[in-house]
N, C-alpha and C. Protein backbone atom coordinates (compact mmCIF):
# COMPACT_ATOMS: atom_id res chain seq x y z
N UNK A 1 165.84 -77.83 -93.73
CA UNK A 1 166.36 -79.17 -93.51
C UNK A 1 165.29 -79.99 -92.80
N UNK A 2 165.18 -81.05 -92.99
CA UNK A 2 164.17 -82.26 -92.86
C UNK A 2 164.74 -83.32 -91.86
N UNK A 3 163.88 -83.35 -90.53
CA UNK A 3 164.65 -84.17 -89.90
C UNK A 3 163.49 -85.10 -89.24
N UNK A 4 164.20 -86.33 -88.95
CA UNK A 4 162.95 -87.13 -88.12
C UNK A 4 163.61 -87.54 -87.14
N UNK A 5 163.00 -88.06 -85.79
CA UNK A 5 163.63 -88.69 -84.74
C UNK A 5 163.45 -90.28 -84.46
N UNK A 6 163.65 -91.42 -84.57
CA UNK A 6 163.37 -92.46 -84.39
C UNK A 6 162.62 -92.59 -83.12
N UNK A 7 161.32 -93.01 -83.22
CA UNK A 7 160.52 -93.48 -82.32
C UNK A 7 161.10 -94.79 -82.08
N UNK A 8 160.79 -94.77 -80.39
CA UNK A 8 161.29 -96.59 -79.84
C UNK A 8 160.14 -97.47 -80.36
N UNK A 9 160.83 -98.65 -81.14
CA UNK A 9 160.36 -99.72 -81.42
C UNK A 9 159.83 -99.34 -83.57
N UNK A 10 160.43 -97.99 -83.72
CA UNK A 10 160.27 -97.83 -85.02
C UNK A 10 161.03 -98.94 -85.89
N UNK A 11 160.70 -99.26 -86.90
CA UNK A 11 161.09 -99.58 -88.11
C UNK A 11 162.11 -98.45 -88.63
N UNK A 12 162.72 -99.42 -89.57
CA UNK A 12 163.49 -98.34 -90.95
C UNK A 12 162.72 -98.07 -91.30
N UNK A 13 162.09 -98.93 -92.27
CA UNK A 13 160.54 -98.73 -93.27
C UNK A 13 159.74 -97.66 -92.79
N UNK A 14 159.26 -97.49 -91.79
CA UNK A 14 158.68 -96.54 -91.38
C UNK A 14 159.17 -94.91 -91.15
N UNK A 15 160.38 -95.16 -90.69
CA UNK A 15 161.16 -93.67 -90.32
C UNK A 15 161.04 -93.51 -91.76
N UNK A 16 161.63 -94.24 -92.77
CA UNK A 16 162.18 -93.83 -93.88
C UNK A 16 160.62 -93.22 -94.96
N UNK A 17 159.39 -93.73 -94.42
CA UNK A 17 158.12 -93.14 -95.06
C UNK A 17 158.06 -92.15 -94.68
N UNK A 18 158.14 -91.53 -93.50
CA UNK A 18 157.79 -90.33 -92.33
C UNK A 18 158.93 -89.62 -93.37
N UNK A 19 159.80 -89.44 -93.52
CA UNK A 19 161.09 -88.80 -93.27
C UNK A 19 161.06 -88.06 -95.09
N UNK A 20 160.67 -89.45 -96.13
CA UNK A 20 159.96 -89.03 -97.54
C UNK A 20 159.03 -88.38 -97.66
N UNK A 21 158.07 -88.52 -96.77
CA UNK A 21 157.18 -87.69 -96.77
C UNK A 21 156.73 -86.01 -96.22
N UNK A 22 157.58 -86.32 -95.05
CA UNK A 22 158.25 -84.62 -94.51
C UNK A 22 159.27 -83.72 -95.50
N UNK A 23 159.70 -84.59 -96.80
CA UNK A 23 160.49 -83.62 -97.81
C UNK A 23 159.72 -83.36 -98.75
N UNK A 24 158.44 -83.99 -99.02
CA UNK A 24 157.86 -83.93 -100.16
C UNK A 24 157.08 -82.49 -99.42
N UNK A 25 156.50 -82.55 -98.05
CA UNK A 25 155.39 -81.43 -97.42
C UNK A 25 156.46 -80.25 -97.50
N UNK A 26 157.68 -80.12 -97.42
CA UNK A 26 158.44 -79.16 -97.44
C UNK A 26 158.96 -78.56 -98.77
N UNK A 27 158.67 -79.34 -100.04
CA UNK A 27 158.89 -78.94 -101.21
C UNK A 27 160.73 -78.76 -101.72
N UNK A 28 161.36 -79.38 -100.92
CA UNK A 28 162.95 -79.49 -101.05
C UNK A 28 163.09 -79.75 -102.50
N UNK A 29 162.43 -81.17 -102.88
CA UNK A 29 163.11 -81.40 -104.07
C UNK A 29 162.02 -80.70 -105.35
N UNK A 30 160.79 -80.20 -105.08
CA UNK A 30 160.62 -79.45 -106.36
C UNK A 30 161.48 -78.22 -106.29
N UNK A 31 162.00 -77.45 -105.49
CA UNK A 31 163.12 -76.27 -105.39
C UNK A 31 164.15 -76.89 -106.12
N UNK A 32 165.08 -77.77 -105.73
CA UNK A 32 165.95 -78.71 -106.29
C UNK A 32 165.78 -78.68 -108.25
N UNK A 33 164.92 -79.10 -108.10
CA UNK A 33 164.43 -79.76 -109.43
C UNK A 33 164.33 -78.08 -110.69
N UNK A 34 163.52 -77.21 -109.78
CA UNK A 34 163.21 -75.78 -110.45
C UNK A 34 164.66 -75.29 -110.30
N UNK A 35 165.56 -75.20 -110.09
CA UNK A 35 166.88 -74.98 -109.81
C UNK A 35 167.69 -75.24 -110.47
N UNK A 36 167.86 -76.53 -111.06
CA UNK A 36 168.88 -77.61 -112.24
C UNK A 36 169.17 -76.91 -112.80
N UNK A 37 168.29 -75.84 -113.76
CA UNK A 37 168.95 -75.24 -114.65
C UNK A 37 168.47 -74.12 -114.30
N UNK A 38 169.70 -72.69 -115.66
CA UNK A 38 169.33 -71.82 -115.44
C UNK A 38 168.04 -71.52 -116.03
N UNK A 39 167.01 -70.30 -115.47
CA UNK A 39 166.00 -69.84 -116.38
C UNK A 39 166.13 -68.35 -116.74
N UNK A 40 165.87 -67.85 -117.66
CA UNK A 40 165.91 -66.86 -118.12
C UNK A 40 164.89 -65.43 -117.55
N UNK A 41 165.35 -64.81 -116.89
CA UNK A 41 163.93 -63.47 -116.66
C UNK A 41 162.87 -63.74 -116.78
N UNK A 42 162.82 -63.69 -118.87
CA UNK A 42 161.70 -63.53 -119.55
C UNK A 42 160.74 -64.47 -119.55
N UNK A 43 161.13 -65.95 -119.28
CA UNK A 43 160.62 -66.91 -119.07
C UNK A 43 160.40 -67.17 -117.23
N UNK A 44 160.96 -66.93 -116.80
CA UNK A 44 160.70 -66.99 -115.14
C UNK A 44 159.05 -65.64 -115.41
N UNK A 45 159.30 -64.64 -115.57
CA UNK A 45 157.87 -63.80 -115.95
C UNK A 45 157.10 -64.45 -116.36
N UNK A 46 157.04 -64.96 -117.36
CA UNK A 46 155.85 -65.75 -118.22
C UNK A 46 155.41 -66.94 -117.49
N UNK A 47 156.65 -67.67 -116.86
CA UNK A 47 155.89 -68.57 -116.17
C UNK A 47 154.90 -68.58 -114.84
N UNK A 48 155.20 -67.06 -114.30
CA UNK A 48 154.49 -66.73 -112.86
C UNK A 48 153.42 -66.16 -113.65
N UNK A 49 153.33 -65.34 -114.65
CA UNK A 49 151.97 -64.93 -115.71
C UNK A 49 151.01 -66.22 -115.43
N UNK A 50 151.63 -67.09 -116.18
CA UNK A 50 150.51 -68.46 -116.34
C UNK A 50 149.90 -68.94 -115.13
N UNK A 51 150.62 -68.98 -114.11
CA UNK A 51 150.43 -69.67 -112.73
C UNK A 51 149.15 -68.12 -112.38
N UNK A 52 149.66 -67.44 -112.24
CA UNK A 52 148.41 -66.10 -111.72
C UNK A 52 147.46 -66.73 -112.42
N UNK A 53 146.82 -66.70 -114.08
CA UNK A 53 146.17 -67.06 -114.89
C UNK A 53 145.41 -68.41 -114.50
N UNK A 54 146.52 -69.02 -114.23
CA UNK A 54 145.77 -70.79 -113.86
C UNK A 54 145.08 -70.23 -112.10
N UNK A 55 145.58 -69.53 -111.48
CA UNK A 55 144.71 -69.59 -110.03
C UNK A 55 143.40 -68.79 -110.25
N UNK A 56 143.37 -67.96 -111.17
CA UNK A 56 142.56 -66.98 -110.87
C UNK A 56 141.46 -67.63 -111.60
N UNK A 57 141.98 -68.35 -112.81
CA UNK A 57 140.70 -69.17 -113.56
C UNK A 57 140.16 -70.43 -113.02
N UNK A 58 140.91 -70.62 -111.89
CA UNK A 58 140.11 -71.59 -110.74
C UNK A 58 138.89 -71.14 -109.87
N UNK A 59 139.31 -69.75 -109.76
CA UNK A 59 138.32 -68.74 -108.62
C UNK A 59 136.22 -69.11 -109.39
């Protein structure tokens, strides 16, 4: 959970950047998003295959 505290003399605008931006560093809504639906085993495998594949061919 993602929380901010209002600094004195803050803005909305501002809490509300801080506060978007502390969910994006925490990855809430790509979990969210990878979540929507179901995935299958075989495809959850294949997709961590590719990701190994894509880091290692960065090295």
């Amino acid at each position: 959970m993602s929380d901010v505290k209002l600094n004195e003399g803050e803005s909305f605008e501002s809490l509300l950047r801080r506060f978007t931006k502390r969910v994006e560093q925490s990855g809430v809504l790509s979990e969210v998003r990878r979540r929507a639906f179901f995935e299958k085993p075989s495809i959850k495998r294949k997709r961590k295959e590719a990701q190994k594949r894509r880091k290692t061919a960065r090295r």
